[in-house]
N, C-alpha and C. Protein backbone atom coordinates (compact mmCIF):
# COMPACT_ATOMS: atom_id res chain seq x y z
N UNK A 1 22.63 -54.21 -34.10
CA UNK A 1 22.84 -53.42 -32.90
C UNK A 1 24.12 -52.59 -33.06
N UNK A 2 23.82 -51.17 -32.72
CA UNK A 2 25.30 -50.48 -32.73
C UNK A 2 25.96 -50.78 -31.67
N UNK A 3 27.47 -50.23 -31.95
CA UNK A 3 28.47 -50.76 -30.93
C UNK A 3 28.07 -49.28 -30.23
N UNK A 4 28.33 -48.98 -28.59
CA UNK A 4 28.12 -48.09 -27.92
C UNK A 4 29.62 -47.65 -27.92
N UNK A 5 29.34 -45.66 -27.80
CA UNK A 5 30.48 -45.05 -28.27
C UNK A 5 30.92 -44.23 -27.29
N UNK A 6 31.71 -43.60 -26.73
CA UNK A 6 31.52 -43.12 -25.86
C UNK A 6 33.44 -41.67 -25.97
N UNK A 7 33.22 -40.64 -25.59
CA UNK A 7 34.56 -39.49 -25.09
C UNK A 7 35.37 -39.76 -24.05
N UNK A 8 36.69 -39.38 -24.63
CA UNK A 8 37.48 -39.81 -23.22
C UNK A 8 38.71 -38.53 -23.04
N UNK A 9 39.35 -38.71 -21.92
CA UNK A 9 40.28 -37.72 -21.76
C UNK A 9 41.65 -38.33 -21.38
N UNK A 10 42.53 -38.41 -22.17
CA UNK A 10 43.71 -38.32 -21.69
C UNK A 10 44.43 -37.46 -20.04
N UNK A 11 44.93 -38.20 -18.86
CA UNK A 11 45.46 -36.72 -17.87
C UNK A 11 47.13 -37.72 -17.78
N UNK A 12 47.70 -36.72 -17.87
CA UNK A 12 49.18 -37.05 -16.74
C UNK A 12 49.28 -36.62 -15.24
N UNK A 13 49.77 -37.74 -14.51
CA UNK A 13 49.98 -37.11 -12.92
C UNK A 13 51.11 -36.50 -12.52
N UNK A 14 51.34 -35.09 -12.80
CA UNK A 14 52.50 -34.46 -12.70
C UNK A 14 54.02 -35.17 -11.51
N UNK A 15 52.81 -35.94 -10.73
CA UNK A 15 54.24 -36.10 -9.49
C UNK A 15 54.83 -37.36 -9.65
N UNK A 16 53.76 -38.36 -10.52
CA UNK A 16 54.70 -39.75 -11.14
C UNK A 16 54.76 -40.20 -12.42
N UNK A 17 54.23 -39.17 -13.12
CA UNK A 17 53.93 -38.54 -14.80
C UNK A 17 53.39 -40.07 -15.04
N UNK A 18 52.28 -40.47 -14.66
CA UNK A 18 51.68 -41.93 -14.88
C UNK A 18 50.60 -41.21 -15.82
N UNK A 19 49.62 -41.75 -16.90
CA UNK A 19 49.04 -41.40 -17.53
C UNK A 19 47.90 -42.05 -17.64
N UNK A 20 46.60 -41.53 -17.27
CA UNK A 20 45.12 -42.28 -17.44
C UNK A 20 44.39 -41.81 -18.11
N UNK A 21 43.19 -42.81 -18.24
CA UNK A 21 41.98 -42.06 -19.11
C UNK A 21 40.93 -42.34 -18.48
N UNK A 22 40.21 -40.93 -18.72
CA UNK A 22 39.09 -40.61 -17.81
C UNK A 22 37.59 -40.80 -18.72
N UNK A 23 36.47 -41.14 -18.42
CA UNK A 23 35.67 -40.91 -19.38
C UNK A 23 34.19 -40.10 -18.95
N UNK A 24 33.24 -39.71 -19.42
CA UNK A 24 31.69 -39.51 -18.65
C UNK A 24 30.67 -39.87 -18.99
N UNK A 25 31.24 -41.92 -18.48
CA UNK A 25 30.36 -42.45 -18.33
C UNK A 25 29.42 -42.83 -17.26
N UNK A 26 30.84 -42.95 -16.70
CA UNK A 26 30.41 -43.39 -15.04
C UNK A 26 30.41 -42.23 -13.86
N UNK A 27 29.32 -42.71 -13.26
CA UNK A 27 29.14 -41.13 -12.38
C UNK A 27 30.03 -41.69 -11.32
N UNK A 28 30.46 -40.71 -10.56
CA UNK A 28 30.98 -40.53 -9.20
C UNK A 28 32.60 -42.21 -9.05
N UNK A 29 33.19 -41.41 -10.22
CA UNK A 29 34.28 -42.49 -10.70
C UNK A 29 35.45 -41.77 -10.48
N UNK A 30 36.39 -41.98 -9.82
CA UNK A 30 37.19 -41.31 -9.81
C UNK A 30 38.68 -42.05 -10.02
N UNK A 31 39.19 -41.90 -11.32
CA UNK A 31 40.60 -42.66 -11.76
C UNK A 31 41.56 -42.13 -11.24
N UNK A 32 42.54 -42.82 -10.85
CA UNK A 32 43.79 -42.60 -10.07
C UNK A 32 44.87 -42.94 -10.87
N UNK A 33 45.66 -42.36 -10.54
CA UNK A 33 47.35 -42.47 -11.00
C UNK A 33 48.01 -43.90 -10.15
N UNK A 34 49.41 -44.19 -11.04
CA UNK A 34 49.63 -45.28 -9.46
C UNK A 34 50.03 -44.53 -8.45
N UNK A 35 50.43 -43.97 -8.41
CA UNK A 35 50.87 -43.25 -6.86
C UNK A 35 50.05 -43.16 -5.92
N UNK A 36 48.68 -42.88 -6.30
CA UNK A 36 47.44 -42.48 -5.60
C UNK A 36 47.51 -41.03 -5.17
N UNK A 37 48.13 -40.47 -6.43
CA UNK A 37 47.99 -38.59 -5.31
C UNK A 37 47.39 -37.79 -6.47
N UNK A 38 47.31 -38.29 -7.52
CA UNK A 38 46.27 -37.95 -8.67
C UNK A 38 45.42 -38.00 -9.01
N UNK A 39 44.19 -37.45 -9.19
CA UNK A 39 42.73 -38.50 -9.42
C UNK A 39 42.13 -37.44 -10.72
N UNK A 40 41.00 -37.67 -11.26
CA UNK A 40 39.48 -37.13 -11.53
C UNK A 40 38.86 -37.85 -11.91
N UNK A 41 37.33 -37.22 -11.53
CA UNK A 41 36.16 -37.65 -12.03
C UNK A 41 35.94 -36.48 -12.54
N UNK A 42 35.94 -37.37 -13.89
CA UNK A 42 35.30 -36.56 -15.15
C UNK A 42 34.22 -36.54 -15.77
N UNK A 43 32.96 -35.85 -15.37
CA UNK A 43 31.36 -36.01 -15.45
C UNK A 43 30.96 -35.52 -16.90
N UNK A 44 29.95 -35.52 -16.90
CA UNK A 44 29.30 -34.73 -18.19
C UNK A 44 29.23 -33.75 -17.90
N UNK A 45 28.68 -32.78 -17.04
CA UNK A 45 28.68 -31.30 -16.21
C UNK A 45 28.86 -31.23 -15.79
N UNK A 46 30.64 -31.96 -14.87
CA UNK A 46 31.22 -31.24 -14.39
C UNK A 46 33.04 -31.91 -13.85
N UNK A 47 33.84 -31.70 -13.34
CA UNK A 47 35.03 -32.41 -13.21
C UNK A 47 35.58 -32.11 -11.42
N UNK A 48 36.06 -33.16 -11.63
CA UNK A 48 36.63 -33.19 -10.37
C UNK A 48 38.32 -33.82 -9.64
N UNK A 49 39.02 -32.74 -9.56
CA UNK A 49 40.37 -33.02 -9.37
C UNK A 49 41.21 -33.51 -8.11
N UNK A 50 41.66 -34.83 -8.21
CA UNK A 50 42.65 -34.32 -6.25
C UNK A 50 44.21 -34.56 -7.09
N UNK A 51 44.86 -33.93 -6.60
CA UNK A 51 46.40 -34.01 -6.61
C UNK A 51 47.26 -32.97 -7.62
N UNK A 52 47.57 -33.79 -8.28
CA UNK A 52 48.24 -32.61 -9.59
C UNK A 52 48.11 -33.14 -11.04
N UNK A 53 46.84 -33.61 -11.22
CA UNK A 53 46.35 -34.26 -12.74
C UNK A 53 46.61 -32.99 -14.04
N UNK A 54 47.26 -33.22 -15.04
CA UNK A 54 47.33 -32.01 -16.19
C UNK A 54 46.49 -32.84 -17.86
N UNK A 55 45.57 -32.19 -17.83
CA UNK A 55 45.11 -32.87 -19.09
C UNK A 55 46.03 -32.87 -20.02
N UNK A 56 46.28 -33.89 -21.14
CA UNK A 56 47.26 -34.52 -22.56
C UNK A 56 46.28 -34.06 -23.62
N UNK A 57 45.17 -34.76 -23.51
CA UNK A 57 44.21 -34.98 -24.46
C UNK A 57 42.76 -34.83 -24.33
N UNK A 58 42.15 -34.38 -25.06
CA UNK A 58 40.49 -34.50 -25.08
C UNK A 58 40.11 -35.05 -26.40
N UNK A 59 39.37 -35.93 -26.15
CA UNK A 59 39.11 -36.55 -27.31
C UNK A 59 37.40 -35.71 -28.25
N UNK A 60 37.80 -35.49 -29.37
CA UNK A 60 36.43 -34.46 -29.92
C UNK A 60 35.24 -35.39 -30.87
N UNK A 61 35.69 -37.13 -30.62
CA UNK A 61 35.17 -37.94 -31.75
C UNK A 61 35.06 -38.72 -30.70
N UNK A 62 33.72 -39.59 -30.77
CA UNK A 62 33.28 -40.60 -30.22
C UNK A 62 34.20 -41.76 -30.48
N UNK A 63 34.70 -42.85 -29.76
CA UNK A 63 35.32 -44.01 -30.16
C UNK A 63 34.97 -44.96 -29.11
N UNK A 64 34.83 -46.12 -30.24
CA UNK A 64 34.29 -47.42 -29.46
C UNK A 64 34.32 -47.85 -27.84
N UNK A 65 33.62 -48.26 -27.22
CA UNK A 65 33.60 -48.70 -25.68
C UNK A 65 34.88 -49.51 -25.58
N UNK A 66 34.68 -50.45 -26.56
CA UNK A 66 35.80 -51.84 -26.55
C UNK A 66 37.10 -50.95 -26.60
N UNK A 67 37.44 -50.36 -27.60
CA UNK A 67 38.67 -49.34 -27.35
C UNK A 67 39.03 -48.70 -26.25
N UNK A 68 38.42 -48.22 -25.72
CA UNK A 68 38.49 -47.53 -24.61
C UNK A 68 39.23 -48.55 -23.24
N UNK A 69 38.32 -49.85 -23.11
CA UNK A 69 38.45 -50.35 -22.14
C UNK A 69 39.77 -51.07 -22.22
N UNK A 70 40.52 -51.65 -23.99
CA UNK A 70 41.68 -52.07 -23.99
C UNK A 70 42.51 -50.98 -23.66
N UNK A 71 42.47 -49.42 -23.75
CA UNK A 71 43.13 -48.63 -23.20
C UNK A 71 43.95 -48.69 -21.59
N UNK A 72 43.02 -48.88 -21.40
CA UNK A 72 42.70 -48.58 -19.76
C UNK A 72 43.65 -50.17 -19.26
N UNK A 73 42.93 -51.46 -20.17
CA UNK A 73 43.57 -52.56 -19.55
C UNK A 73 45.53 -52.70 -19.88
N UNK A 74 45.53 -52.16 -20.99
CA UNK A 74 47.02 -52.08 -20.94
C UNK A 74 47.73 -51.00 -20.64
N UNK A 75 47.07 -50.32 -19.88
CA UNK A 75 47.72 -49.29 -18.56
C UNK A 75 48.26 -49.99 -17.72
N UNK A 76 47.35 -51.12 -17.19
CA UNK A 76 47.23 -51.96 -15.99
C UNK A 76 48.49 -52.58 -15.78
N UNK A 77 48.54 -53.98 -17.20
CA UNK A 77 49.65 -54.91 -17.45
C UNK A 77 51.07 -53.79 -17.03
């Protein structure tokens, strides 16, 4: 079985320069900054912004699910 692969996006939240990653996997997802004045949902066709999010990164290579999600969890910690 392959491992499932999936694109992601780097954003910074200009007003508490907190940094997330967005992906389009999940529909109608919308990641937040800690502050809560940053967001997007980042779709397959199409994006969606509240606050003052500035993209870092776009990723142009598929990389592992599992990667992704340790991303995200040591945002958290």
């Amino acid at each position: 079985m392959s491992e499932e692969k999936l694109r992601y996006t780097l954003w910074q939240c200009q007003i508490c320069e907190d940094e997330f990653i967005t992906d389009c996997k999940a529909r109608h997802d919308m990641v937040w900054c800690k502050c809560k004045k940053s967001a997007v949902d980042d779709e397959e066709w199409y994006s969606r912004f509240v606050g003052k999010p500035k993209m870092l990164e776009e990723s142009n290579t598929l990389i592992p699910i599992n990667h992704y999600l340790k991303l995200n969890k040591d945002k958290d910690e």
